[in-house]
Structure formats: structure tokens, C-alpha cells
C-alpha atoms as a PDB file:
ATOM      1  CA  UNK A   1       9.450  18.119 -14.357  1.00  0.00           C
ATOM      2  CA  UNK A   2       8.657  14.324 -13.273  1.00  0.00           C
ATOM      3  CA  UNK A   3       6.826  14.341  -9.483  1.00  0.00           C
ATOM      4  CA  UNK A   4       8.853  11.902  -7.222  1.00  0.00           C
ATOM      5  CA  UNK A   5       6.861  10.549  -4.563  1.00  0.00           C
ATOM      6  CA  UNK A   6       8.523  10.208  -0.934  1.00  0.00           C
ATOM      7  CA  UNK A   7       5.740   8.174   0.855  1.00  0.00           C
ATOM      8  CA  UNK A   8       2.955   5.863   0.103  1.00  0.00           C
ATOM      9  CA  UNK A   9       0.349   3.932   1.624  1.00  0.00           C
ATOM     10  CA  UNK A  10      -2.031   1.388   0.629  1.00  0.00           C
ATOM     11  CA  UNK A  11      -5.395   0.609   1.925  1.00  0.00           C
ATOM     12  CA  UNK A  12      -8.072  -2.054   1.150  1.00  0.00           C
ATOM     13  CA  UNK A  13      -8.423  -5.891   1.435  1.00  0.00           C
ATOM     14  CA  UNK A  14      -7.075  -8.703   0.004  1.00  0.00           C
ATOM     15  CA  UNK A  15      -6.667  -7.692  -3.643  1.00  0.00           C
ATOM     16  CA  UNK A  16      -4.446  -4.909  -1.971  1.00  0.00           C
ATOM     17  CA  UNK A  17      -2.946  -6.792   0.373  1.00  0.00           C
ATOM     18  CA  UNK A  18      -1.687  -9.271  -2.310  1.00  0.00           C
ATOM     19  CA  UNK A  19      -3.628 -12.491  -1.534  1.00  0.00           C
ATOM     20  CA  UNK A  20      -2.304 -15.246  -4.312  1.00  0.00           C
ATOM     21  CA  UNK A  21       0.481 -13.419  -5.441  1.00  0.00           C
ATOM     22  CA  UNK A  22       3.128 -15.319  -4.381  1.00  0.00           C
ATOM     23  CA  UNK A  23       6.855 -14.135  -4.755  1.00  0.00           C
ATOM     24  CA  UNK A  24       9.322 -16.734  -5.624  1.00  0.00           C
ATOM     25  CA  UNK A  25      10.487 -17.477  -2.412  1.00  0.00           C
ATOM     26  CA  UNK A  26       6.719 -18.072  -1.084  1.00  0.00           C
ATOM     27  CA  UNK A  27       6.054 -14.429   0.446  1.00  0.00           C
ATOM     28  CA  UNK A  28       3.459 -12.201  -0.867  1.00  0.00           C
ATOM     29  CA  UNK A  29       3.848  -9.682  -2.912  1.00  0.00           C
ATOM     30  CA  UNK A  30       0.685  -7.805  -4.683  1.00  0.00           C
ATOM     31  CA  UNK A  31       0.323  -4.841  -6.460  1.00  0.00           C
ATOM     32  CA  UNK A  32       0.826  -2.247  -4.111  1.00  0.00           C
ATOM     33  CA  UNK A  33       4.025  -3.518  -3.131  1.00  0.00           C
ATOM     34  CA  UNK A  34       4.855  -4.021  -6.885  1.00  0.00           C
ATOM     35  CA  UNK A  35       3.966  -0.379  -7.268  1.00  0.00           C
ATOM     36  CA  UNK A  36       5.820   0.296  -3.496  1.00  0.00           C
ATOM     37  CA  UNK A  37       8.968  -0.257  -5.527  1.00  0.00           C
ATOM     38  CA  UNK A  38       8.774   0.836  -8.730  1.00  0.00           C
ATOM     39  CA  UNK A  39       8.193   4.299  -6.826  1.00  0.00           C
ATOM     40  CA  UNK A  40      11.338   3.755  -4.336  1.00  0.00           C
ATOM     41  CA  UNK A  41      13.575   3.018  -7.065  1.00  0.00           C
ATOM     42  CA  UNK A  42      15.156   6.648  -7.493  1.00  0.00           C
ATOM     43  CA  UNK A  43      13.610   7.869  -4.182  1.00  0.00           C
ATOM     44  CA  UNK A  44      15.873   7.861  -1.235  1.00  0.00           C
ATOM     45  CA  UNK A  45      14.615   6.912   2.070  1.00  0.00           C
ATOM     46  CA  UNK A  46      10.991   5.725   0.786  1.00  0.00           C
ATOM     47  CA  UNK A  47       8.540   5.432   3.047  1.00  0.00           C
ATOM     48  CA  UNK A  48       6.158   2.570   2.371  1.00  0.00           C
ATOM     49  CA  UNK A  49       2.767   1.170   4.233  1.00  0.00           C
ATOM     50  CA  UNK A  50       0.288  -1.190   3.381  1.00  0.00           C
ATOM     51  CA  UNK A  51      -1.893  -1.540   5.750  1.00  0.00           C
ATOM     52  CA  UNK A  52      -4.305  -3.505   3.887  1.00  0.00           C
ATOM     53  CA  UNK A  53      -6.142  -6.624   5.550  1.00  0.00           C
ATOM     54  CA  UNK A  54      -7.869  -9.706   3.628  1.00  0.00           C
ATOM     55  CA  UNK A  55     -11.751  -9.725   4.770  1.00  0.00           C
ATOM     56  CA  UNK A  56     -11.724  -6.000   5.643  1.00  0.00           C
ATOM     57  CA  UNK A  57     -15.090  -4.787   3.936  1.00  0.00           C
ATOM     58  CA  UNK A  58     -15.537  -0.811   2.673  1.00  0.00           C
ATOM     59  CA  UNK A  59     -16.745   0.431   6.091  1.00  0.00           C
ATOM     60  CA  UNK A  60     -13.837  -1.556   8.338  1.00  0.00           C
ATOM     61  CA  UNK A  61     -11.239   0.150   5.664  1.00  0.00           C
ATOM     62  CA  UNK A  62     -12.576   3.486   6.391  1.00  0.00           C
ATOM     63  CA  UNK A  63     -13.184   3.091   9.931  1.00  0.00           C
ATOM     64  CA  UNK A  64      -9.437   1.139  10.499  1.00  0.00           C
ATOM     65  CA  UNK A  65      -7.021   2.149   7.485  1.00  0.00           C
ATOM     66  CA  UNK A  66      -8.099   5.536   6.946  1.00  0.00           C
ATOM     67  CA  UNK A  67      -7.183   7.147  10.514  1.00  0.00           C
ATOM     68  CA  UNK A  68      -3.863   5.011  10.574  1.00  0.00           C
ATOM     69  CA  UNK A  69      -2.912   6.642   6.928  1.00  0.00           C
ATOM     70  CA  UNK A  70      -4.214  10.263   7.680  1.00  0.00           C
ATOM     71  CA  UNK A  71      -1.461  10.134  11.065  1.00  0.00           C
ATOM     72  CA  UNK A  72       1.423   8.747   8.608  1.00  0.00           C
ATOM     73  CA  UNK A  73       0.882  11.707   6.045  1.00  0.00           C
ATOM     74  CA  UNK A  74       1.927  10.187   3.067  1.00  0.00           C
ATOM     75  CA  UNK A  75       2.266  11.719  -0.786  1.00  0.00           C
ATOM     76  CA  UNK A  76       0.149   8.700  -2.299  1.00  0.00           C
ATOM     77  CA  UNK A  77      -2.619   6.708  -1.214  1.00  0.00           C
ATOM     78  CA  UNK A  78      -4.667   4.309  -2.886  1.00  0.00           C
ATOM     79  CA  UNK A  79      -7.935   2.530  -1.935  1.00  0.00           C
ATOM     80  CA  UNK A  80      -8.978  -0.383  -3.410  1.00  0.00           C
ATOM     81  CA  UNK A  81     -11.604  -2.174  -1.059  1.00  0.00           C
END
């Protein structure tokens, strides 16, 4: 039996947030958001946050991102700071 996922959230910096990777109309789109859909793609009503900033260092994640994720109870998170 194959898990579907009904939320996810992202936390972490830049390389989360999807700094140089561009979409082609000029937006960004990184890897969370890349896996964002792959995961809404059968999934009805999807819920999807990233709340990832570029700069943020370990300790500003945690202190920010993690509180803000913990309220939005999501299935999946990933941390990549």
C-alpha cells in the first residue's frame, strides 16, 4: 500500500527556498516546490508551505520555521538549513 501524503512543509534557507532556480517564466522554483508537486499530483486538496528564507542560518530556522510548521501540522517536513 503506497503512503499518500496530504500536507508538506519545507524549512531552511536558500537552497530550500530555491535561490537560482529559475522557472521559465522567471519565478523560482527549487526543490521543495519540485518535490511540492510531484506529491500533489494524485493528492486532492494538497496542502503545501515553504517557509524557507535565503540568509536564515540553523538557529533562525529553528527559532522562526520550526514553531510556524509545528502550528500547520503537516505529514512531511524537511529541513535543509
Amino acid at each position: 500500500m503506497r503512503r499518500s501524503w496530504t500536507s508538506y512543509v519545507a524549512l531552511g534557507d536558500s537552497f530550500t527556498e530555491g535561490l537560482d532556480d529559475f522557472r521559465p517564466d522567471g519565478t523560482l522554483r527549487g526543490w521543495a516546490d519540485r518535490l511540492a508537486e510531484r506529491l500533489a499530483a494524485d493528492v486532492p486538496d494538497f496542502r503545501y508551505a515553504n517557509l524557507a528564507v535565503r540568509g536564515k542560518l540553523l538557529d533562525e530556522v529553528v527559532a522562526d520555521q520550526v514553531p510556524v510548521a509545528e502550528k500547520l501540522r503537516p505529514d512531511l517536513i524537511t529541513f535543509a538549513a
